[in-house]
PDB file of N, CA and C in Angstrom:
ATOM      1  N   UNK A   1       0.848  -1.177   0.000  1.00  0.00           N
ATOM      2  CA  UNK A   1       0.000   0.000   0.000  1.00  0.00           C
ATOM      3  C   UNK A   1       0.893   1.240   0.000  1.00  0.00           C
ATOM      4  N   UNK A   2       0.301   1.845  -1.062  1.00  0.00           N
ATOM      5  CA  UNK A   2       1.279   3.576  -1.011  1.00  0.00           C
ATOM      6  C   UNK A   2       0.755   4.414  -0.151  1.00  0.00           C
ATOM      7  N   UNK A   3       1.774   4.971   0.409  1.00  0.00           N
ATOM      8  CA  UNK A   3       1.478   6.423   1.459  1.00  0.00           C
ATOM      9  C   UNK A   3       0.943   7.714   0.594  1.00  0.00           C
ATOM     10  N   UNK A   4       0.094   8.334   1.494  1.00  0.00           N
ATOM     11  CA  UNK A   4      -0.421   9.372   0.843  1.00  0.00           C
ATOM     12  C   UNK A   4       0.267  10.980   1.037  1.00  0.00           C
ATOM     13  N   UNK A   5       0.385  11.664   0.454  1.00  0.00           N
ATOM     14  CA  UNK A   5       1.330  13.367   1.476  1.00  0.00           C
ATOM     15  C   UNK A   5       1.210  13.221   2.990  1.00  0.00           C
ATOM     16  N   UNK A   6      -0.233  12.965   3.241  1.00  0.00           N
ATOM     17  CA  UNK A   6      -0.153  13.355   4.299  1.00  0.00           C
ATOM     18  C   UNK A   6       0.461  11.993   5.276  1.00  0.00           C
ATOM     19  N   UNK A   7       0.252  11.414   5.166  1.00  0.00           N
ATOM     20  CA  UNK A   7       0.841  10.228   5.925  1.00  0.00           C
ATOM     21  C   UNK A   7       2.652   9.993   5.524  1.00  0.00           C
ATOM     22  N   UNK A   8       2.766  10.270   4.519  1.00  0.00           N
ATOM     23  CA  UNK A   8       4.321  10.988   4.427  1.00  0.00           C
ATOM     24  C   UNK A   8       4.997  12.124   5.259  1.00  0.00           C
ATOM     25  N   UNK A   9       4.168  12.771   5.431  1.00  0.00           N
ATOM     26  CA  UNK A   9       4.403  14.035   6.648  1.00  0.00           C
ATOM     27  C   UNK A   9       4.270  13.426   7.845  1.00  0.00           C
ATOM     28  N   UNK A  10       3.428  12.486   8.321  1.00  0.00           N
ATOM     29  CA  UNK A  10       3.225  11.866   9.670  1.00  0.00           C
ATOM     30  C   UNK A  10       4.253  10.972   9.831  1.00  0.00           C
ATOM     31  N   UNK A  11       4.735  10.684   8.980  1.00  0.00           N
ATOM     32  CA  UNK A  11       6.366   9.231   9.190  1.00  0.00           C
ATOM     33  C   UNK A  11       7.571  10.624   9.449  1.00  0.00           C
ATOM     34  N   UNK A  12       7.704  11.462   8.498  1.00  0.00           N
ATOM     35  CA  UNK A  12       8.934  12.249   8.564  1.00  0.00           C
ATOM     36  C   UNK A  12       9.206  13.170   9.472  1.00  0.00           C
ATOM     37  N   UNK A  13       8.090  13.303  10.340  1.00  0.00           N
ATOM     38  CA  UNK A  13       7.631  14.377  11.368  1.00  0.00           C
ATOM     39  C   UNK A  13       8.250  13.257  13.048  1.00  0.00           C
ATOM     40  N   UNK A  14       7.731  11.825  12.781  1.00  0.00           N
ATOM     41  CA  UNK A  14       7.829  11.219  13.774  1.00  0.00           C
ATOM     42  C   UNK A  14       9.330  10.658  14.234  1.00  0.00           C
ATOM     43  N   UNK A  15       9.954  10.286  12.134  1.00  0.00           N
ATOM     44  CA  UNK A  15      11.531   9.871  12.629  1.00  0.00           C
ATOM     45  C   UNK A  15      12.678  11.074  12.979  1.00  0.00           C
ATOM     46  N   UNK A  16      11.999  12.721  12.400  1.00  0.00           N
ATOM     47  CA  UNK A  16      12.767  13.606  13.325  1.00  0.00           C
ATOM     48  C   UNK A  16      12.399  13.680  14.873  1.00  0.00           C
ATOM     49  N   UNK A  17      11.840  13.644  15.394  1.00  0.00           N
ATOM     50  CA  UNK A  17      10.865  13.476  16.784  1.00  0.00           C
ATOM     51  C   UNK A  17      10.948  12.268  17.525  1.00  0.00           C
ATOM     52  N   UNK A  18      11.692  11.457  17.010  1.00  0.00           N
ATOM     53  CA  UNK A  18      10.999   9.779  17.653  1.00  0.00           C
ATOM     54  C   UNK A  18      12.708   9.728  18.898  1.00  0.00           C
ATOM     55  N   UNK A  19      13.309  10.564  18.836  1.00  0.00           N
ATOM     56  CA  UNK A  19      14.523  10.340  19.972  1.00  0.00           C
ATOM     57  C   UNK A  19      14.563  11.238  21.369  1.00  0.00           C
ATOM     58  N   UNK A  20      12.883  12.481  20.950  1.00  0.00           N
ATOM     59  CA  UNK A  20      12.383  13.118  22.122  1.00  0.00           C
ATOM     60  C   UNK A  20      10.533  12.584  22.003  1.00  0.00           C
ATOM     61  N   UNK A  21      10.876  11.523  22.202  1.00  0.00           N
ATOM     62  CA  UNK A  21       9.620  11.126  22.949  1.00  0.00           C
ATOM     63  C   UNK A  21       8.442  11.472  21.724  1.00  0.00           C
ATOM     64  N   UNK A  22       8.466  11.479  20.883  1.00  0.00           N
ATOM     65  CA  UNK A  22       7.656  12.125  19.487  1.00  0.00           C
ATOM     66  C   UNK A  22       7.386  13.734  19.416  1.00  0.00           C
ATOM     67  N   UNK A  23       7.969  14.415  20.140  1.00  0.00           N
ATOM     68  CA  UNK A  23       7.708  15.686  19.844  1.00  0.00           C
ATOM     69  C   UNK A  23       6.904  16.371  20.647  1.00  0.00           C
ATOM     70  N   UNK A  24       6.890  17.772  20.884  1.00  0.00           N
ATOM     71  CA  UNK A  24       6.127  18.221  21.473  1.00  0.00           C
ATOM     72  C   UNK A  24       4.419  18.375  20.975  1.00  0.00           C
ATOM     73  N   UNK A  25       3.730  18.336  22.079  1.00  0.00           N
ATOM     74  CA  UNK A  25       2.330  18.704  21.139  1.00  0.00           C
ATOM     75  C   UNK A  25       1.717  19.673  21.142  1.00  0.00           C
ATOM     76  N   UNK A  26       2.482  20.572  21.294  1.00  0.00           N
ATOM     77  CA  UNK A  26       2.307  22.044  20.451  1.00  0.00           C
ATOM     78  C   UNK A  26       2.310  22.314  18.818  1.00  0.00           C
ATOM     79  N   UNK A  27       3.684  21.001  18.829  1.00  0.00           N
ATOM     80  CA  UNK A  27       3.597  21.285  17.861  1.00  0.00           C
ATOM     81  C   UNK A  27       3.226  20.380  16.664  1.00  0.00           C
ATOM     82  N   UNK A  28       2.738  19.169  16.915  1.00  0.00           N
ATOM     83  CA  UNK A  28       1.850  18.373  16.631  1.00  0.00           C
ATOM     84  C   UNK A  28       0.480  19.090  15.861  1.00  0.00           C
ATOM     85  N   UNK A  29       0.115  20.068  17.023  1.00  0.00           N
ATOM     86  CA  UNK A  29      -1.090  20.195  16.922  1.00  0.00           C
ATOM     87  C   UNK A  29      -0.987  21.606  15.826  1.00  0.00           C
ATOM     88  N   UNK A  30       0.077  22.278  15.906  1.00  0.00           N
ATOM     89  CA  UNK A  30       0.876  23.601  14.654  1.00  0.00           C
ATOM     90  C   UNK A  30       0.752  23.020  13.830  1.00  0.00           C
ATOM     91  N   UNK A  31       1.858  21.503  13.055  1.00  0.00           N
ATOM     92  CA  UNK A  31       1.665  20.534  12.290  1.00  0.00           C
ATOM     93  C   UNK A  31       0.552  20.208  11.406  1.00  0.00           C
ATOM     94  N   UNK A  32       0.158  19.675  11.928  1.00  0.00           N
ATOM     95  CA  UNK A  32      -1.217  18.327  11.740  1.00  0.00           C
ATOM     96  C   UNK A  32      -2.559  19.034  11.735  1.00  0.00           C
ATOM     97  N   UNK A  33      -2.726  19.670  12.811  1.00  0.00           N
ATOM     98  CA  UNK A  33      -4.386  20.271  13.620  1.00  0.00           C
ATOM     99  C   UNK A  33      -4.624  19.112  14.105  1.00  0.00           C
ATOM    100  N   UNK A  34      -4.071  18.432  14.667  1.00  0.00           N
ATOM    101  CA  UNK A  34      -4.541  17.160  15.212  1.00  0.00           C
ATOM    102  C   UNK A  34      -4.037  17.215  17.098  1.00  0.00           C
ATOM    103  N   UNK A  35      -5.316  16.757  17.293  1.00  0.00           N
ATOM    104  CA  UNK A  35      -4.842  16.629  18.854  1.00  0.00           C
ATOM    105  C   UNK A  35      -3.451  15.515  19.026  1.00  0.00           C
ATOM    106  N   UNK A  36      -2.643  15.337  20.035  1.00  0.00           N
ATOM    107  CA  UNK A  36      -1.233  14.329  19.986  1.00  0.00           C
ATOM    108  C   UNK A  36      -2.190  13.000  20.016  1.00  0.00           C
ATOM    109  N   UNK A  37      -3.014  12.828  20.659  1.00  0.00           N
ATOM    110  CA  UNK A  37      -3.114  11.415  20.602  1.00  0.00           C
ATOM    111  C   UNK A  37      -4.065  10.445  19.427  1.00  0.00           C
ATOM    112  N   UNK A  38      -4.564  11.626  18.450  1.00  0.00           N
ATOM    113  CA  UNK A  38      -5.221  11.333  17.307  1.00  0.00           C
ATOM    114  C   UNK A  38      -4.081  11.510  16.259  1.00  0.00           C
ATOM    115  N   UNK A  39      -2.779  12.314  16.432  1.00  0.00           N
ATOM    116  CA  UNK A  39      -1.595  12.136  15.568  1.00  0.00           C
ATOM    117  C   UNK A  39      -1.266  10.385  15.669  1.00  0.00           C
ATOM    118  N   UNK A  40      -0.950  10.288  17.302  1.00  0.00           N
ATOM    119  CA  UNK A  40      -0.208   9.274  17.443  1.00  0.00           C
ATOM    120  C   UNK A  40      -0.993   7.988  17.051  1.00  0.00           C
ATOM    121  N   UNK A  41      -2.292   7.513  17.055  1.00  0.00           N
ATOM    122  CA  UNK A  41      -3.285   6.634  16.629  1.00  0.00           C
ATOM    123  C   UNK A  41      -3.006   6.917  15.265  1.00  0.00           C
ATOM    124  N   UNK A  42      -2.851   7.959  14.509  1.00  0.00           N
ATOM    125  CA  UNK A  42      -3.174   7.613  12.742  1.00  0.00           C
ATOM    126  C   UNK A  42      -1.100   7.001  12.331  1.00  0.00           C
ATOM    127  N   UNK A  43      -0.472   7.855  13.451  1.00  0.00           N
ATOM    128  CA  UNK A  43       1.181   6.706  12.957  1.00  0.00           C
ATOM    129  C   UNK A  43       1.143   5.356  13.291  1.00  0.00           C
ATOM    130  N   UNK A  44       0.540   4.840  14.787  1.00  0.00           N
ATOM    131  CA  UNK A  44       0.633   3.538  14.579  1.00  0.00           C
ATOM    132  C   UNK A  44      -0.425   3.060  13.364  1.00  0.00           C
ATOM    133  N   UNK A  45      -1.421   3.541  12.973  1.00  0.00           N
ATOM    134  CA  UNK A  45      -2.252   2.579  12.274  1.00  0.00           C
ATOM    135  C   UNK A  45      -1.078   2.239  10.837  1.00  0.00           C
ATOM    136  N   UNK A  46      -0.377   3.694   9.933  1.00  0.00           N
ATOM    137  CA  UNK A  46       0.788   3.804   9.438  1.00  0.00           C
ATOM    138  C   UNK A  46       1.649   2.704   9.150  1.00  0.00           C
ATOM    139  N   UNK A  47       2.022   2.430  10.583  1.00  0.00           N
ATOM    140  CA  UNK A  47       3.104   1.289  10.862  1.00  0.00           C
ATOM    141  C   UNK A  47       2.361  -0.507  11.129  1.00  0.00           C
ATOM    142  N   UNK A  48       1.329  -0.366  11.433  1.00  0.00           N
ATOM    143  CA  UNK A  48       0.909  -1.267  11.340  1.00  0.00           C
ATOM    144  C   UNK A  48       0.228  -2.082  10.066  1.00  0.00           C
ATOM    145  N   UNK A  49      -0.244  -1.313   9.242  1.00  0.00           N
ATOM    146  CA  UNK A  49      -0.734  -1.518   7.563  1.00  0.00           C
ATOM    147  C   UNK A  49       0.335  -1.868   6.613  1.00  0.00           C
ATOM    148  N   UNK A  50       1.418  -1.129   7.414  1.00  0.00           N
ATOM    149  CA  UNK A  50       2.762  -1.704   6.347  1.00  0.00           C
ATOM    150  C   UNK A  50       2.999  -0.581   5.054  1.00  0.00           C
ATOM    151  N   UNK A  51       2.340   0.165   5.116  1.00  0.00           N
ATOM    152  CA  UNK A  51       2.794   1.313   4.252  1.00  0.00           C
ATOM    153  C   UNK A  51       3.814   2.102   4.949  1.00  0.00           C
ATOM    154  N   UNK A  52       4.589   2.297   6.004  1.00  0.00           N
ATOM    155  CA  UNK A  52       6.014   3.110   6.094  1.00  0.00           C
ATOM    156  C   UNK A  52       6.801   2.598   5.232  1.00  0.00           C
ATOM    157  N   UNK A  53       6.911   2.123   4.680  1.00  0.00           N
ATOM    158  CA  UNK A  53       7.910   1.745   4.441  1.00  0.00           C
ATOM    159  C   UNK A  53       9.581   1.705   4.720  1.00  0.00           C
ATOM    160  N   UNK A  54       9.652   1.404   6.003  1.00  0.00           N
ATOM    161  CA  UNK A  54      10.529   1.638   6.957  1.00  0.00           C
ATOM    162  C   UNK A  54      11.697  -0.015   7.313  1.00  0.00           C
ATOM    163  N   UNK A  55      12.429   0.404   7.359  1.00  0.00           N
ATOM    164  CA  UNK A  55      13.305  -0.794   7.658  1.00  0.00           C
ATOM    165  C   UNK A  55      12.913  -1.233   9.477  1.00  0.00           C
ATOM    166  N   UNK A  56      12.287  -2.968   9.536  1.00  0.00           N
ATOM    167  CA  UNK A  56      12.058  -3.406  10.996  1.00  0.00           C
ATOM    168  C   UNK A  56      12.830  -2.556  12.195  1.00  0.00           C
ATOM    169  N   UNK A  57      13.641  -2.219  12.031  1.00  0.00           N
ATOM    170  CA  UNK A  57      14.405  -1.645  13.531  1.00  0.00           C
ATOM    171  C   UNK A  57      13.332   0.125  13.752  1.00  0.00           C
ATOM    172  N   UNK A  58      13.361   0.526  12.608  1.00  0.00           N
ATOM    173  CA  UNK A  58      13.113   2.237  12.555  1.00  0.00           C
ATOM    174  C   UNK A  58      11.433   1.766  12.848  1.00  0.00           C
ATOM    175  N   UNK A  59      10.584   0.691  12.508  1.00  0.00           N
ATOM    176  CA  UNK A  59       9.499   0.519  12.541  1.00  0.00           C
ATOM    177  C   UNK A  59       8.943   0.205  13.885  1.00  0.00           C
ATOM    178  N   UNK A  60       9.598  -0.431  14.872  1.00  0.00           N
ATOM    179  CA  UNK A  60      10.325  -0.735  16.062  1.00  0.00           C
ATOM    180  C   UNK A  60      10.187   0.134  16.967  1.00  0.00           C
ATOM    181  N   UNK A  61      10.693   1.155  16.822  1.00  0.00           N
ATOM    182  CA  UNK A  61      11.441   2.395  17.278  1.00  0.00           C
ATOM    183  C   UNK A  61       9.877   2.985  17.246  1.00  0.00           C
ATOM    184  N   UNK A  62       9.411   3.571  16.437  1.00  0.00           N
ATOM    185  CA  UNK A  62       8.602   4.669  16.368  1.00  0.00           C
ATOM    186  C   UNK A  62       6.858   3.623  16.812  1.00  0.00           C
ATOM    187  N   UNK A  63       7.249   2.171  16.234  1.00  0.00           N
ATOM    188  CA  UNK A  63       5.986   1.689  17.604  1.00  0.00           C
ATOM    189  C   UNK A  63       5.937   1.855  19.180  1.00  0.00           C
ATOM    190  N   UNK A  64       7.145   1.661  19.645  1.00  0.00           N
ATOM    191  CA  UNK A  64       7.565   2.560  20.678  1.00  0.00           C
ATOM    192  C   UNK A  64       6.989   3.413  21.234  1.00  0.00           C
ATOM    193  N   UNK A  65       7.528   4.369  20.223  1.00  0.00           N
ATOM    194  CA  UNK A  65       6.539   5.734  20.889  1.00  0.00           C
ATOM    195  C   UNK A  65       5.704   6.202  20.815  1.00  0.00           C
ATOM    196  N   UNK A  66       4.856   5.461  19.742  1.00  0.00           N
ATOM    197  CA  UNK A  66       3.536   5.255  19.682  1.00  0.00           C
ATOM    198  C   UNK A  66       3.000   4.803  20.919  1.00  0.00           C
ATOM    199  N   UNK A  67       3.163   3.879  21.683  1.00  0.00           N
ATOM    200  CA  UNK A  67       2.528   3.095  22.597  1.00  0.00           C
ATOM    201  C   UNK A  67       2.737   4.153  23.750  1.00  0.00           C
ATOM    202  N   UNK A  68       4.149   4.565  24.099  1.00  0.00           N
ATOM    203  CA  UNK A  68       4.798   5.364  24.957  1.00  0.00           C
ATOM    204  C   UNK A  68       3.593   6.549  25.252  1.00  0.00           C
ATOM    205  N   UNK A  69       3.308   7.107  23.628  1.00  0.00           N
ATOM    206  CA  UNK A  69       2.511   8.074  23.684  1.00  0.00           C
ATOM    207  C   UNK A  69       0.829   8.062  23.985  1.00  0.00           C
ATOM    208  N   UNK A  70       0.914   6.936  23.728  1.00  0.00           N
ATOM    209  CA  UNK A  70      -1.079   7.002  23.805  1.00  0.00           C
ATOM    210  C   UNK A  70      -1.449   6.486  24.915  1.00  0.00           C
ATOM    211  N   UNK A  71      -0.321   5.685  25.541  1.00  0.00           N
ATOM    212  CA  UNK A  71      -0.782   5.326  27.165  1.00  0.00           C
ATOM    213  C   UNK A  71      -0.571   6.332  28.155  1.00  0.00           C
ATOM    214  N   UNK A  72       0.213   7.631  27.887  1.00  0.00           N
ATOM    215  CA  UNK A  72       0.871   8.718  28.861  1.00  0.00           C
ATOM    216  C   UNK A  72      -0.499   9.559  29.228  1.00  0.00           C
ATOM    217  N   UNK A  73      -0.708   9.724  30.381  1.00  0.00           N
ATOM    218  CA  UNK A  73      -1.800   9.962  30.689  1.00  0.00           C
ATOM    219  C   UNK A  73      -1.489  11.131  30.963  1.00  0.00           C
ATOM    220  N   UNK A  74      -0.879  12.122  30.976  1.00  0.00           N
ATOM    221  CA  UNK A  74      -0.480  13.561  31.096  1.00  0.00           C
ATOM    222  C   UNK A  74      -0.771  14.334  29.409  1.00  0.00           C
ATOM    223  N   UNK A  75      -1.109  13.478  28.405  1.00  0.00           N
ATOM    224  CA  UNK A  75      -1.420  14.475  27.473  1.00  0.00           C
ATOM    225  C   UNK A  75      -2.895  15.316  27.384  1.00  0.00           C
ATOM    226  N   UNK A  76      -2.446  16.713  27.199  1.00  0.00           N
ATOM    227  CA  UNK A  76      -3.509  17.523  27.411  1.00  0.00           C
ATOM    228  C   UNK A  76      -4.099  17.880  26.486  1.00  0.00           C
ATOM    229  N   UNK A  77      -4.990  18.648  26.154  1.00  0.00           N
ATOM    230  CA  UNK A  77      -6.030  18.757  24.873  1.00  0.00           C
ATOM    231  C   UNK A  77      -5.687  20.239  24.899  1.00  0.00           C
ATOM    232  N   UNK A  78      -4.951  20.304  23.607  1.00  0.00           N
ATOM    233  CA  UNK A  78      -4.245  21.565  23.179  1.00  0.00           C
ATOM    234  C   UNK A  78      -5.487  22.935  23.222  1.00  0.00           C
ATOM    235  N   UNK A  79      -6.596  22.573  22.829  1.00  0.00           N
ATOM    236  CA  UNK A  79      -7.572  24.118  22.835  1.00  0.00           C
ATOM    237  C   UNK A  79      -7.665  24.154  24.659  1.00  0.00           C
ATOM    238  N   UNK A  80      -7.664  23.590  25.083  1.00  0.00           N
ATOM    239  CA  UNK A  80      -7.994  23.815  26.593  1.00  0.00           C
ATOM    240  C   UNK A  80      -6.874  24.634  27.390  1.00  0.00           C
TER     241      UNK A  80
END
């Protein structure tokens, strides 16, 4: 399956970001308009469909912080 722009922007956004925890979600939400944890749900779905096309270790890595991120119960809802 081919990636679309925007899901090209959601991989290249995450492997600059993926060595601080995925990034801040300020700026996620500057980015995307996406709240962090509706970013972080549409990268794992990404990585899980098999369209990153990413070598196993980098795929690895950014499931990681996928999980890291959607279980962290300190993320806040950027309009608030």
């Amino acid at each position: 399956m081919s990636r679309t722009d925007t899901q090209n922007e959601i991989v290249d956004f995450a492997r600059k970001w993926q060595k601080f925890d995925g990034g801040p979600d300020e700026d996620i939400f500057v980015t995307f308009g996406l709240e962090p944890r509706e970013y972080f749900r549409r990268l794992k779905n990404i990585l899980d469909d098999g369209s990153a096309a990413l070598d196993p270790p980098a795929v690895s890595e950014l499931a990681t912080v996928c999980a890291y991120r959607l279980r962290r119960g300190d993320v806040q809802t950027i309009g608030q």
